[in-house]
C-alpha atoms as a PDB file:
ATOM      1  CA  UNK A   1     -29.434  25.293   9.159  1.00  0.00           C
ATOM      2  CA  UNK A   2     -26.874  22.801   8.124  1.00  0.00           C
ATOM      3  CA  UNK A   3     -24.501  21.341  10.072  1.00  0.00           C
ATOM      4  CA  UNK A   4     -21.008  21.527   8.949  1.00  0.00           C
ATOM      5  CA  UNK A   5     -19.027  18.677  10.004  1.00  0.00           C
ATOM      6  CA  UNK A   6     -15.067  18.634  10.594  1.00  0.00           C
ATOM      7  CA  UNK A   7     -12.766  16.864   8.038  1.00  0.00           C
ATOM      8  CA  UNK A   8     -10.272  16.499  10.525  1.00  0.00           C
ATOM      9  CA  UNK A   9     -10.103  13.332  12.029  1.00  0.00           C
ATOM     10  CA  UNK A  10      -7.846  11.840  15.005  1.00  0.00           C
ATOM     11  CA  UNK A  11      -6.625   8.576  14.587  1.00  0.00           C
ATOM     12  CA  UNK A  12      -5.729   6.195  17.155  1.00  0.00           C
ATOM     13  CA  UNK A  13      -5.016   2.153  17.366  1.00  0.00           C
ATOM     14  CA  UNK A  14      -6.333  -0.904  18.930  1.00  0.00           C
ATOM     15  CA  UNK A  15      -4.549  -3.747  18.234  1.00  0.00           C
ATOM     16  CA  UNK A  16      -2.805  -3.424  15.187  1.00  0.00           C
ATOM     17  CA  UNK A  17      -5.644  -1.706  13.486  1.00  0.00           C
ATOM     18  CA  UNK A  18      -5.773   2.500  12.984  1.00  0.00           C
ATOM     19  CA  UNK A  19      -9.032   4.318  14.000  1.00  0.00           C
ATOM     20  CA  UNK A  20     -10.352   7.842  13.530  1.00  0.00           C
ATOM     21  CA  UNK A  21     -13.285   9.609  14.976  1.00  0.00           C
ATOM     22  CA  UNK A  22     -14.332  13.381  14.174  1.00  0.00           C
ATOM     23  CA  UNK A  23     -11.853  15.909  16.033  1.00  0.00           C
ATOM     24  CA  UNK A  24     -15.017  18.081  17.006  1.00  0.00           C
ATOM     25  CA  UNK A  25     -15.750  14.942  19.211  1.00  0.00           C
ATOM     26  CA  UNK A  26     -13.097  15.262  20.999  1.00  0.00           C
ATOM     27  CA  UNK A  27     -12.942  16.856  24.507  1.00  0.00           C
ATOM     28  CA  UNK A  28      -9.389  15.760  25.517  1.00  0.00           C
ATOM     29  CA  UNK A  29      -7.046  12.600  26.254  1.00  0.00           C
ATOM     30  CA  UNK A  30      -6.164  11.766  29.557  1.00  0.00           C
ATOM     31  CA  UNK A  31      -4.214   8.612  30.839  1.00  0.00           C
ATOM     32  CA  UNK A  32      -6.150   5.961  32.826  1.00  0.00           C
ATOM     33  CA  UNK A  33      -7.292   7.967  35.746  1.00  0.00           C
ATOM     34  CA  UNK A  34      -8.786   5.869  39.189  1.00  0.00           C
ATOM     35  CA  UNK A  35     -12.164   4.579  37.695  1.00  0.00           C
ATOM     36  CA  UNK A  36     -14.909   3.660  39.938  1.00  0.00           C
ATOM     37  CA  UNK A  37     -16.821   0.122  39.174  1.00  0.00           C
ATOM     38  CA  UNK A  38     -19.943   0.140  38.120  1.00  0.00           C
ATOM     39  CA  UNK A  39     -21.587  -2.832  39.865  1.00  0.00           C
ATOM     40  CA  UNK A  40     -22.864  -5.581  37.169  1.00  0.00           C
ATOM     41  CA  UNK A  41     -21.999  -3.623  34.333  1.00  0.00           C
ATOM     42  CA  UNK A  42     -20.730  -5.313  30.815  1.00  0.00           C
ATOM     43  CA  UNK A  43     -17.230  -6.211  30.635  1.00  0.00           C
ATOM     44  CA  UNK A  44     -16.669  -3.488  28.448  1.00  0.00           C
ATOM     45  CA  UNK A  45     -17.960  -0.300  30.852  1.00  0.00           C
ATOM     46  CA  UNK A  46     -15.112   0.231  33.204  1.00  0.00           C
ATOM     47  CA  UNK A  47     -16.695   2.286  35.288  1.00  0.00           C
ATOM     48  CA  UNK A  48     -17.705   5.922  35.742  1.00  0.00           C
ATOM     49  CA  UNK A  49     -14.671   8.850  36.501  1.00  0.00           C
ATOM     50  CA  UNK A  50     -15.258  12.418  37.382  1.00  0.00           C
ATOM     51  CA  UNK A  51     -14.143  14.754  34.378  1.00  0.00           C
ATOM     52  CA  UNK A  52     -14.533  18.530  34.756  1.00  0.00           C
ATOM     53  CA  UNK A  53     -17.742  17.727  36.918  1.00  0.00           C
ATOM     54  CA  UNK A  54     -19.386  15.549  35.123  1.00  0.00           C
ATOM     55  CA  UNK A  55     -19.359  12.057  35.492  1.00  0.00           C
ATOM     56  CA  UNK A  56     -18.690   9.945  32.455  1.00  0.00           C
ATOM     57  CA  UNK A  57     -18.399   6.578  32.143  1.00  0.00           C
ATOM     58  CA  UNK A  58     -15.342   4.638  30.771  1.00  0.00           C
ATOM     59  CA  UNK A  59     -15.816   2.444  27.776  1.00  0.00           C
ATOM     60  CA  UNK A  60     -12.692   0.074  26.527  1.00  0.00           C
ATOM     61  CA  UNK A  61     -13.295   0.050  22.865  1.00  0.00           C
ATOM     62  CA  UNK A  62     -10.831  -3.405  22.680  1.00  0.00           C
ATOM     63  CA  UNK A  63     -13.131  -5.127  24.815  1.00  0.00           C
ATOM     64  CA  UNK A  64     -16.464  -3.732  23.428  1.00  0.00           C
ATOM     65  CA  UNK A  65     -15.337  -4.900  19.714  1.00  0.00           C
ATOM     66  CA  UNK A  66     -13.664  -8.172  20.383  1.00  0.00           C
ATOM     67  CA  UNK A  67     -10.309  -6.711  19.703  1.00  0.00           C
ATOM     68  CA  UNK A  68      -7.969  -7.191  22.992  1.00  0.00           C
ATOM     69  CA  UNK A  69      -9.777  -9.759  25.375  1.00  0.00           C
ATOM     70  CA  UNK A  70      -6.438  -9.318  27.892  1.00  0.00           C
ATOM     71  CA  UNK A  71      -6.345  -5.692  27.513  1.00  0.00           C
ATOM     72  CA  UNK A  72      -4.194  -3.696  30.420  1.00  0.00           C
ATOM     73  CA  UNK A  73      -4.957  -0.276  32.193  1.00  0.00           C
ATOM     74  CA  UNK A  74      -1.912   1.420  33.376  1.00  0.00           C
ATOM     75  CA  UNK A  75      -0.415   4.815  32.991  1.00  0.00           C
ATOM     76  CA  UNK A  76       0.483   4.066  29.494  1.00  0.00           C
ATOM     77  CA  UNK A  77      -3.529   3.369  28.883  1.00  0.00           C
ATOM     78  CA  UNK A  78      -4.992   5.836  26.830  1.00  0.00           C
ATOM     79  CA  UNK A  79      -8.572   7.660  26.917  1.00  0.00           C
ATOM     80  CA  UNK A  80     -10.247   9.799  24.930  1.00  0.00           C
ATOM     81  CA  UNK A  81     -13.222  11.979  26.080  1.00  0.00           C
ATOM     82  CA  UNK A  82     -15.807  12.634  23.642  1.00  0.00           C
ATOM     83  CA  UNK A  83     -19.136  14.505  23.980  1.00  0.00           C
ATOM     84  CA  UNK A  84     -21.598  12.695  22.019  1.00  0.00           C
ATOM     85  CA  UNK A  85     -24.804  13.844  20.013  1.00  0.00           C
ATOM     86  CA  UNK A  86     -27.248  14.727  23.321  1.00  0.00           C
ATOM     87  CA  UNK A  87     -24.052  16.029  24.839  1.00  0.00           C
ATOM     88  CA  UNK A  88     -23.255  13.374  27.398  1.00  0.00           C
ATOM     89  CA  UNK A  89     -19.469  12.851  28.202  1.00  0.00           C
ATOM     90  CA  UNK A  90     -17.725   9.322  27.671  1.00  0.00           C
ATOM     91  CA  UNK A  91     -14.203   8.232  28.030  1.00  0.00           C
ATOM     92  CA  UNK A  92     -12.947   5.923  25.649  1.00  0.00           C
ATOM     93  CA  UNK A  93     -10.031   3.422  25.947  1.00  0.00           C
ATOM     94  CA  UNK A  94      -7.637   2.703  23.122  1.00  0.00           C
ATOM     95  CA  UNK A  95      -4.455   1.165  22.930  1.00  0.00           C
ATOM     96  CA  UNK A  96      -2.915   4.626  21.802  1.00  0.00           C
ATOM     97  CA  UNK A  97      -3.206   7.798  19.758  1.00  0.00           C
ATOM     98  CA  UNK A  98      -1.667   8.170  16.601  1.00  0.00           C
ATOM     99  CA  UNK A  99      -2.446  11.678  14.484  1.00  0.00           C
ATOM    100  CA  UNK A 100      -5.047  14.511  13.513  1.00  0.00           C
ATOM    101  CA  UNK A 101      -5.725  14.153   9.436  1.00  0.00           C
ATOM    102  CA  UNK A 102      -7.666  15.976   7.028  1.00  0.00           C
ATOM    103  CA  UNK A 103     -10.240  14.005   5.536  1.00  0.00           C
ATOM    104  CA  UNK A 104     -12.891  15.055   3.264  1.00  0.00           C
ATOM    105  CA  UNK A 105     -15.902  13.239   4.723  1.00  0.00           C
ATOM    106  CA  UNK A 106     -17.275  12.914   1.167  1.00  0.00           C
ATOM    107  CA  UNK A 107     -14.962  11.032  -0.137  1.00  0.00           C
ATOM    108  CA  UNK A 108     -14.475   8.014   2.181  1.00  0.00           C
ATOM    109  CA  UNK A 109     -14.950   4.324   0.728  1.00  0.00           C
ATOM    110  CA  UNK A 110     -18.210   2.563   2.161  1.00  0.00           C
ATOM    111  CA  UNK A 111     -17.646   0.338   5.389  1.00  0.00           C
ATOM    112  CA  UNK A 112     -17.498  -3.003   3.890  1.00  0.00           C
ATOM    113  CA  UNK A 113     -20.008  -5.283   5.469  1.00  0.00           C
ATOM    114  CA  UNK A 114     -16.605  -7.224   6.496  1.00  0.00           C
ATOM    115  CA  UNK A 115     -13.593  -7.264   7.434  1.00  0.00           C
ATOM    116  CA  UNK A 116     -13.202  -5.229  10.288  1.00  0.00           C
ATOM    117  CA  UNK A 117     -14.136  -6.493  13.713  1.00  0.00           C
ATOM    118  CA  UNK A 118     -16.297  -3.727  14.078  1.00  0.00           C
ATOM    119  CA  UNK A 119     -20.133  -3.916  12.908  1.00  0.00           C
ATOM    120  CA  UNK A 120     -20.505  -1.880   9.762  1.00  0.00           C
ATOM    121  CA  UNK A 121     -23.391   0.220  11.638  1.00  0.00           C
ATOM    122  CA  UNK A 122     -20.556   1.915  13.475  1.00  0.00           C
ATOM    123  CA  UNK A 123     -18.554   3.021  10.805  1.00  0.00           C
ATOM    124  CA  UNK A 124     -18.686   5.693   8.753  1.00  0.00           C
ATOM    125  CA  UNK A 125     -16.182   4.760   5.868  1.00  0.00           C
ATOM    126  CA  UNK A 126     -12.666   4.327   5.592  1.00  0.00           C
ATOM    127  CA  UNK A 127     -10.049   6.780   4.199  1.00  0.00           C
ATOM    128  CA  UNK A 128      -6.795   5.135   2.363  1.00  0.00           C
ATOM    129  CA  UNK A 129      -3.334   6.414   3.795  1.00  0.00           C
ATOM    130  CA  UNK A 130      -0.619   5.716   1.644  1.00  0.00           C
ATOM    131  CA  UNK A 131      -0.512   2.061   1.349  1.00  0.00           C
ATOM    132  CA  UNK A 132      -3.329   1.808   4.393  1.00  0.00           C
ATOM    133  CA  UNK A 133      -7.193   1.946   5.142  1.00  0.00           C
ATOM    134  CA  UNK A 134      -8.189   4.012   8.323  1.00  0.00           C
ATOM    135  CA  UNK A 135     -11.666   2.982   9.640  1.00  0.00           C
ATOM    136  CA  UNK A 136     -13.519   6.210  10.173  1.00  0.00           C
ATOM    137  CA  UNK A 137     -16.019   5.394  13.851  1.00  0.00           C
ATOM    138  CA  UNK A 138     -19.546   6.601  13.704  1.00  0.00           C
ATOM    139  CA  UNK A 139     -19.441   7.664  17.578  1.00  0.00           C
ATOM    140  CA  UNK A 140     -22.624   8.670  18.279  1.00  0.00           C
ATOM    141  CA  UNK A 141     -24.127   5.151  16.649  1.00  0.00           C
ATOM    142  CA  UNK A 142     -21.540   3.109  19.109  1.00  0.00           C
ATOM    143  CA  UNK A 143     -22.286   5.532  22.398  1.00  0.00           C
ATOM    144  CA  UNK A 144     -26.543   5.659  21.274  1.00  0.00           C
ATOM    145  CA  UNK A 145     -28.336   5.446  24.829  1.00  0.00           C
ATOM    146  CA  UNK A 146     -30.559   2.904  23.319  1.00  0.00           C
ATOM    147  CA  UNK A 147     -27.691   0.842  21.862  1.00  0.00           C
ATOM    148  CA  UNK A 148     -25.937   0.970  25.100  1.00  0.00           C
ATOM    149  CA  UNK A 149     -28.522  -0.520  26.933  1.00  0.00           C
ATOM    150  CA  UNK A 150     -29.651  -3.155  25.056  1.00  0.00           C
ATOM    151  CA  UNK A 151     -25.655  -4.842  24.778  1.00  0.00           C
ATOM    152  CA  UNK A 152     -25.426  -4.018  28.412  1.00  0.00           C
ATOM    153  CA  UNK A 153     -28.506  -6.671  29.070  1.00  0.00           C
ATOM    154  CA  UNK A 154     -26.507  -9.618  26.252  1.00  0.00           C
ATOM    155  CA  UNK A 155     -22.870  -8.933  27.659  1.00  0.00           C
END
């Protein structure tokens, strides 16, 4: 059986730079709750919060991709929780949350192999709105177990 996959997108921003990853991803988006340090993890992992029961750890997508090296966490700080692929829960920082769009997945431009500060082998395309390109996340590629650990050893 084929899985059919969502066209609608939400967007979001960090930096100055829009985002989307698949709505069905999407659990819910919470301000910065009280996160609890994980000792020795990358610079980029937070720590771990308690969501519905489940403990997920908190990711800050400026800091994994280069893109805010100063970021701030206060109760203007965005997450999103997402449920990934073998249904673990992860919060994600972003600077904010813009929109839901429509998006045929079929139709997105290839990731170009540069310019964005994000590794081609996360994204899934981009999508032109009006005069701008949205950069469409592959979110189970950046949250992969196996990924995970191995930048958690180089960071």
């Amino acid at each position: 059986m084929a899985i059919i996959e969502s066209n609608q997108l939400l967007t979001f921003k960090l930096g100055s730079e829009t985002y989307g990853i698949q709505i069905s991803k999407v659990r819910e988006i919470l301000t910065y709750p009280i996160v609890t340090p994980i000792p020795d993890a990358s610079r980029w992992v937070k720590g771990v919060i308690n969501l519905r029961g489940e403990v997920a750890p908190i990711i800050d997508l400026r800091v994994r991709f280069n893109i805010n090296s100063e970021p701030v966490y206060n109760e203007r700080t965005i997450v999103i929780a997402v449920k990934t692929e073998d249904s673990r829960m992860i919060g994600l920082v972003v600077d904010e949350v813009s929109d839901m769009e429509n998006v045929e997945l079929d139709k997105l431009y290839p990731a170009p192999d540069m310019g964005t500060s994000i590794a081609p082998k996360y994204l899934r395309g981009l999508f032109k709105k009006e005069d701008k390109m949205i950069v469409i996340l592959d979110i189970d590629k950046i949250l992969d177990k196996e990924e995970m650990q191995r930048l958690s050893r180089h960071s």
